[in-house]
N, C-alpha and C. Protein backbone atom coordinates (compact mmCIF):
# COMPACT_ATOMS: atom_id res chain seq x y z
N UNK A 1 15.07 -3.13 11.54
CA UNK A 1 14.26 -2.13 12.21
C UNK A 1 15.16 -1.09 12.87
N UNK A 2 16.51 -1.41 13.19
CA UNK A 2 17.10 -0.72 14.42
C UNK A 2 17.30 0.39 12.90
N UNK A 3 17.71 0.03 11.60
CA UNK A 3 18.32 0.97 10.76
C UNK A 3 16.74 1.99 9.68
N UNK A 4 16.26 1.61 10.91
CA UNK A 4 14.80 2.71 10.34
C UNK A 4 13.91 1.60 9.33
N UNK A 5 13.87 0.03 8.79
CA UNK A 5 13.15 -0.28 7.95
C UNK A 5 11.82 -0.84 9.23
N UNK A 6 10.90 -1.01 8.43
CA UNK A 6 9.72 -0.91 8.41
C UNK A 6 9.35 -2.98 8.74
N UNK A 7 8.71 -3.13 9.83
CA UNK A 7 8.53 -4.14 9.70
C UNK A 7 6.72 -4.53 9.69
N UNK A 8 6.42 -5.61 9.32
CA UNK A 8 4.70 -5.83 8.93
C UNK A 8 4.44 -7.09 9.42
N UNK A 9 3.94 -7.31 10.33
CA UNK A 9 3.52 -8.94 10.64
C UNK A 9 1.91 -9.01 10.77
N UNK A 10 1.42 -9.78 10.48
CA UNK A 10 -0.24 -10.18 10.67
C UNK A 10 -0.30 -11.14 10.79
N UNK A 11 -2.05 -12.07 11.56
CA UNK A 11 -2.40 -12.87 12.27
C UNK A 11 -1.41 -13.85 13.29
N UNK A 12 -0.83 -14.69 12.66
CA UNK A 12 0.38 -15.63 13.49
C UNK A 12 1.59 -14.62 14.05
N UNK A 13 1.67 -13.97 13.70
CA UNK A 13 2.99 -12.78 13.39
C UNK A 13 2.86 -12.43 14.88
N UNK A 14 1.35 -11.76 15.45
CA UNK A 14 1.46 -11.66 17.03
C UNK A 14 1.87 -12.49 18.14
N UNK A 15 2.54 -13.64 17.62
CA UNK A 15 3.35 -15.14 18.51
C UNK A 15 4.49 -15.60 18.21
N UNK A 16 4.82 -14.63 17.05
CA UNK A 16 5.94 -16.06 16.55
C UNK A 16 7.48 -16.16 17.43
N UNK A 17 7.07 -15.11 18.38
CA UNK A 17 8.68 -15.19 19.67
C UNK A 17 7.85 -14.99 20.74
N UNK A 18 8.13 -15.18 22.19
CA UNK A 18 7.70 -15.08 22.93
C UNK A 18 8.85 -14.21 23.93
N UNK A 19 8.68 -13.11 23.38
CA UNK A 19 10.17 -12.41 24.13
C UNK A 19 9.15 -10.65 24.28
N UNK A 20 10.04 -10.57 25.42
CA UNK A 20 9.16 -9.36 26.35
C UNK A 20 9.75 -8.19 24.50
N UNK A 21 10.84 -8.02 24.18
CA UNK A 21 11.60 -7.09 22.83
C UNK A 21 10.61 -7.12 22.34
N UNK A 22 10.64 -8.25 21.22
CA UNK A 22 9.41 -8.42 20.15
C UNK A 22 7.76 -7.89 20.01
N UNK A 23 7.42 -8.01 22.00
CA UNK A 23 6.14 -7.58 21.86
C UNK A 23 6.07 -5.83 21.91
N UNK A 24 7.50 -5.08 22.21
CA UNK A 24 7.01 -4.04 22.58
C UNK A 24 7.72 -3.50 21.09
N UNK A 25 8.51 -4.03 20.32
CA UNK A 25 8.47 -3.95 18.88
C UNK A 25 6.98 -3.73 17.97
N UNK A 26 5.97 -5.14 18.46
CA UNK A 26 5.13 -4.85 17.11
C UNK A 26 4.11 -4.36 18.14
N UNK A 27 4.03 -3.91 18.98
CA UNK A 27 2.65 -3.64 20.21
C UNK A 27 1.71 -4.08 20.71
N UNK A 28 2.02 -5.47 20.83
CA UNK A 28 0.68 -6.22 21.88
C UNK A 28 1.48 -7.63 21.58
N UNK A 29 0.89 -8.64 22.31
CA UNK A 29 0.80 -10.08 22.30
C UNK A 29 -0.67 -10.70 22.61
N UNK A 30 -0.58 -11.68 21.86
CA UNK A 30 -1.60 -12.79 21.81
C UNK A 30 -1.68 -13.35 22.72
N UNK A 31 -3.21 -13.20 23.68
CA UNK A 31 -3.76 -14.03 24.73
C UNK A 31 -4.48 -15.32 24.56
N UNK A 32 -5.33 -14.89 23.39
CA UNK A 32 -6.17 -16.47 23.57
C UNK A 32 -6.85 -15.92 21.70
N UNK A 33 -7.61 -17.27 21.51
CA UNK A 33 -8.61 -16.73 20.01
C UNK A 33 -9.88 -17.67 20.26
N UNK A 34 -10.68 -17.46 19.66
CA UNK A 34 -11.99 -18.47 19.51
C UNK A 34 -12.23 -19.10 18.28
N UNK A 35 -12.85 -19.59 18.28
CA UNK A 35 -13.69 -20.61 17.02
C UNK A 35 -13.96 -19.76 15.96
N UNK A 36 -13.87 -19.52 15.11
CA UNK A 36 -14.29 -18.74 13.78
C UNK A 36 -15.37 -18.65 13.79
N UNK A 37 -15.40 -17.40 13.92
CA UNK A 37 -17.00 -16.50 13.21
C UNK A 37 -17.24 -15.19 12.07
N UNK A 38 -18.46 -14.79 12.22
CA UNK A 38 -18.74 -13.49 11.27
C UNK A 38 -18.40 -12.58 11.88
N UNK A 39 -17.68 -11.69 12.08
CA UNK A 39 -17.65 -9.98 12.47
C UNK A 39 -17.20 -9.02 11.50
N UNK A 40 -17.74 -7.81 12.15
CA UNK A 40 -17.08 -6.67 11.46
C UNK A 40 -16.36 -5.75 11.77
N UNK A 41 -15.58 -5.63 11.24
CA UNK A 41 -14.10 -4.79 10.90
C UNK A 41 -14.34 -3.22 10.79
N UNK A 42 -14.22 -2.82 11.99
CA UNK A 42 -14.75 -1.02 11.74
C UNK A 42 -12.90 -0.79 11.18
N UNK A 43 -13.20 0.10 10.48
CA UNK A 43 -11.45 0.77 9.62
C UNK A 43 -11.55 2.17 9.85
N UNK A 44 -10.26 2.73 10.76
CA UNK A 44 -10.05 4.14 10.96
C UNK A 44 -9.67 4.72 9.41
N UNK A 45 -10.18 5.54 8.29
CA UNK A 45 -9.56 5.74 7.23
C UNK A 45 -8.70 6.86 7.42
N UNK A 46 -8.31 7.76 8.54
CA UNK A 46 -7.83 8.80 8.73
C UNK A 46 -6.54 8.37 8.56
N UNK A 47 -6.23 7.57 8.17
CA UNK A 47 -4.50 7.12 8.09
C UNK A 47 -4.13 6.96 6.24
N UNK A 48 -2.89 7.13 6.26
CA UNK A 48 -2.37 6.66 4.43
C UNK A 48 -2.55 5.26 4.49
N UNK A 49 -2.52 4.42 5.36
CA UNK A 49 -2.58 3.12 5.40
C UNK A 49 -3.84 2.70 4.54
N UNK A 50 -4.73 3.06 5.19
CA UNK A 50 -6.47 2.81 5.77
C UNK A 50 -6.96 4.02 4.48
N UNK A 51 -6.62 4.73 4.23
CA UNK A 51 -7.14 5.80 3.55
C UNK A 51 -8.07 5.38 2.30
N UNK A 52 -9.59 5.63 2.52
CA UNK A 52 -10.14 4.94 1.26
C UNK A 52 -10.64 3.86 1.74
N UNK A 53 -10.17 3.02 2.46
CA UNK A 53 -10.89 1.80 2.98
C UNK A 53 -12.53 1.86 3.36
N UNK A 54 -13.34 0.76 3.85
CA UNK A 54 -14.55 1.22 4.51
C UNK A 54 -14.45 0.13 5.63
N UNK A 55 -15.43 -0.21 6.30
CA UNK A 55 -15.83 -1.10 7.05
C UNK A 55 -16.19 -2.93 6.27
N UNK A 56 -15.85 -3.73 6.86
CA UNK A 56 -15.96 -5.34 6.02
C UNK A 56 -16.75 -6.26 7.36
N UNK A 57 -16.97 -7.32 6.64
CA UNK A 57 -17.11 -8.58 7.56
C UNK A 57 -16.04 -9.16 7.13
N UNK A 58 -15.65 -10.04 7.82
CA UNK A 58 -14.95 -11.26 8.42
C UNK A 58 -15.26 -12.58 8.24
N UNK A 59 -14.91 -13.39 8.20
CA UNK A 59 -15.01 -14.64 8.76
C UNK A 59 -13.54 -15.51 9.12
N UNK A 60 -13.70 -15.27 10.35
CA UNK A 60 -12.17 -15.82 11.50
C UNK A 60 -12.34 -16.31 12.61
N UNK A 61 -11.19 -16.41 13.31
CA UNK A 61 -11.82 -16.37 14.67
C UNK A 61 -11.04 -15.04 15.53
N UNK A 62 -11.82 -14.90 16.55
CA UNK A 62 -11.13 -13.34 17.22
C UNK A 62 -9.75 -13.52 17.90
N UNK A 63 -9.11 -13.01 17.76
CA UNK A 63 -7.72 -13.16 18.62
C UNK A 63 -8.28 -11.35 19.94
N UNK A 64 -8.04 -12.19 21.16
CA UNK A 64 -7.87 -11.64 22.28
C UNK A 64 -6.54 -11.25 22.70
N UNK A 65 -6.19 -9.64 22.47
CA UNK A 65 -4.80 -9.37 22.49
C UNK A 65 -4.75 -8.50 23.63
N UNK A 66 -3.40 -8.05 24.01
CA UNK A 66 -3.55 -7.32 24.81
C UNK A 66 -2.19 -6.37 23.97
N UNK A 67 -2.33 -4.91 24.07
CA UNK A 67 -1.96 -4.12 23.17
C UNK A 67 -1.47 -2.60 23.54
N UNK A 68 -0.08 -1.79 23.27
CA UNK A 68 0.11 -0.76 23.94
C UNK A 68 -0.72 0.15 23.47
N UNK A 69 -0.69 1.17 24.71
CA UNK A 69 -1.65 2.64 24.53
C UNK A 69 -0.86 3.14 23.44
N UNK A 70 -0.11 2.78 22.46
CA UNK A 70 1.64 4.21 21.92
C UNK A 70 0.93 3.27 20.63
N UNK A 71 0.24 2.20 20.32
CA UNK A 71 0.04 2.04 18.84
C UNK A 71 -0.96 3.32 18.36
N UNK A 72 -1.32 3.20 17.07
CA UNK A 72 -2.30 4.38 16.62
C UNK A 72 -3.18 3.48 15.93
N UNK A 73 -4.50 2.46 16.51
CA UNK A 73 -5.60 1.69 16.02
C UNK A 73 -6.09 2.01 14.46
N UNK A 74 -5.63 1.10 13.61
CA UNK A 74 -6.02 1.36 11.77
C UNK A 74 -7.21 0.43 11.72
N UNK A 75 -7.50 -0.32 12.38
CA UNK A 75 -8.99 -1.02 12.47
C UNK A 75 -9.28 -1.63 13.76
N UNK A 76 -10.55 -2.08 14.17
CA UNK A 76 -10.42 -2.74 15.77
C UNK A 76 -12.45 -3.53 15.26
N UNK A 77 -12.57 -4.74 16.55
CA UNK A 77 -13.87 -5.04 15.84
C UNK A 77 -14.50 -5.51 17.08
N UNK A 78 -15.74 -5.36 17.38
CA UNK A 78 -16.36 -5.48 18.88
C UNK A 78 -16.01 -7.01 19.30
N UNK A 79 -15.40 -6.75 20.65
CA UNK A 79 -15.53 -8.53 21.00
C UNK A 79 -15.84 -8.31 22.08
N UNK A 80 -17.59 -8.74 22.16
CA UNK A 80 -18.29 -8.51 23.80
C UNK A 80 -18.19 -7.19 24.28
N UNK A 81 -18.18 -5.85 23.61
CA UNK A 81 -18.69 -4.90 24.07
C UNK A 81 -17.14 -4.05 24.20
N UNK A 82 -16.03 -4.91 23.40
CA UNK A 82 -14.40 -4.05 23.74
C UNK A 82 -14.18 -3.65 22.70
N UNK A 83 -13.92 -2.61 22.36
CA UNK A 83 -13.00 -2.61 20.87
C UNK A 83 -11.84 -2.73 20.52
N UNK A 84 -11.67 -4.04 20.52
CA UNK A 84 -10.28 -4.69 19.93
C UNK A 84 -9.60 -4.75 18.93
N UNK A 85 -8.46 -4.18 19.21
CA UNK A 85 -7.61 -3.72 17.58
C UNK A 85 -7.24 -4.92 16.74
N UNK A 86 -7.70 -4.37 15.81
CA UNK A 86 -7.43 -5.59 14.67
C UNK A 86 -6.14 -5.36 13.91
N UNK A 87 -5.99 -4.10 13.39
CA UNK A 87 -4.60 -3.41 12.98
C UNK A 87 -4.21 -2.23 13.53
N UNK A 88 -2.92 -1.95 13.71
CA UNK A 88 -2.17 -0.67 13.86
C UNK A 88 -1.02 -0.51 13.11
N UNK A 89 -0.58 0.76 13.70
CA UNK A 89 0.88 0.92 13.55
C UNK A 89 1.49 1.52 15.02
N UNK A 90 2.98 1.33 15.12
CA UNK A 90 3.40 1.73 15.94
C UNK A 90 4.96 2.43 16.00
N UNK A 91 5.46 3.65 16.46
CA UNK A 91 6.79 3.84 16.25
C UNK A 91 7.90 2.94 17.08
N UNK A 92 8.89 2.39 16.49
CA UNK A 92 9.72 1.94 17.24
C UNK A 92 11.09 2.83 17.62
C-alpha cells in the first residue's frame, strides 16, 4: 500500500488486526454483528466500482461498524433507521 497498490478486504477483513494503523488504512472497525437475516443493499452506482450495479437483498447477518467520514460509501443498508456502510473506498 505504502508503494501506491491497492488493497481489498471484505466481511472478516474488518478484524483481522486489531491495531489503531490497520483501521485507519481500510476505514472503520468492527463493533458487534447479529444473527443472519434478509436486508437490502442500497448501491451508490455513481462510482466505476458500483457503476451499473442496482440495489439486492441479502441474507447475513449485519455487522455494526463504526467508520471514517474520508471513506466515499459504494453501498450501505438500513440497520434500525442508520445507514450503515456496507462498502467503500478510501484514500490512503
Amino acid at each position: 500500500v505504502k508503494n501506491g497498490v491497492g488493497l481489498l478486504t471484505f466481511h472478516g477483513g474488518i478484524n483481522w488486526f486489531e491495531d489503531e494503523k490497520y483501521y485507519d488504512l481500510i476505514g472503520g472497525f468492527y463493533i458487534k454483528d447479529t444473527q443472519p437475516e434478509t436486508y437490502l443493499i442500497r448501491v451508490n452506482n455513481n462510482h466505476p466500482i458500483t457503476s451499473g450495479m442496482i440495489d439486492y437483498e441479502i441474507s447475513s447477518e449485519k455487522y455494526d461498524l463504526m467508520t471514517s467520514p474520508h471513506n466515499e460509501v459504494l453501498a450501505y443498508a438500513d440497520f434500525s433507521g442508520i445507514n450503515m456502510p456496507i462498502a467503500w473506498v478510501k484514500n490512503y
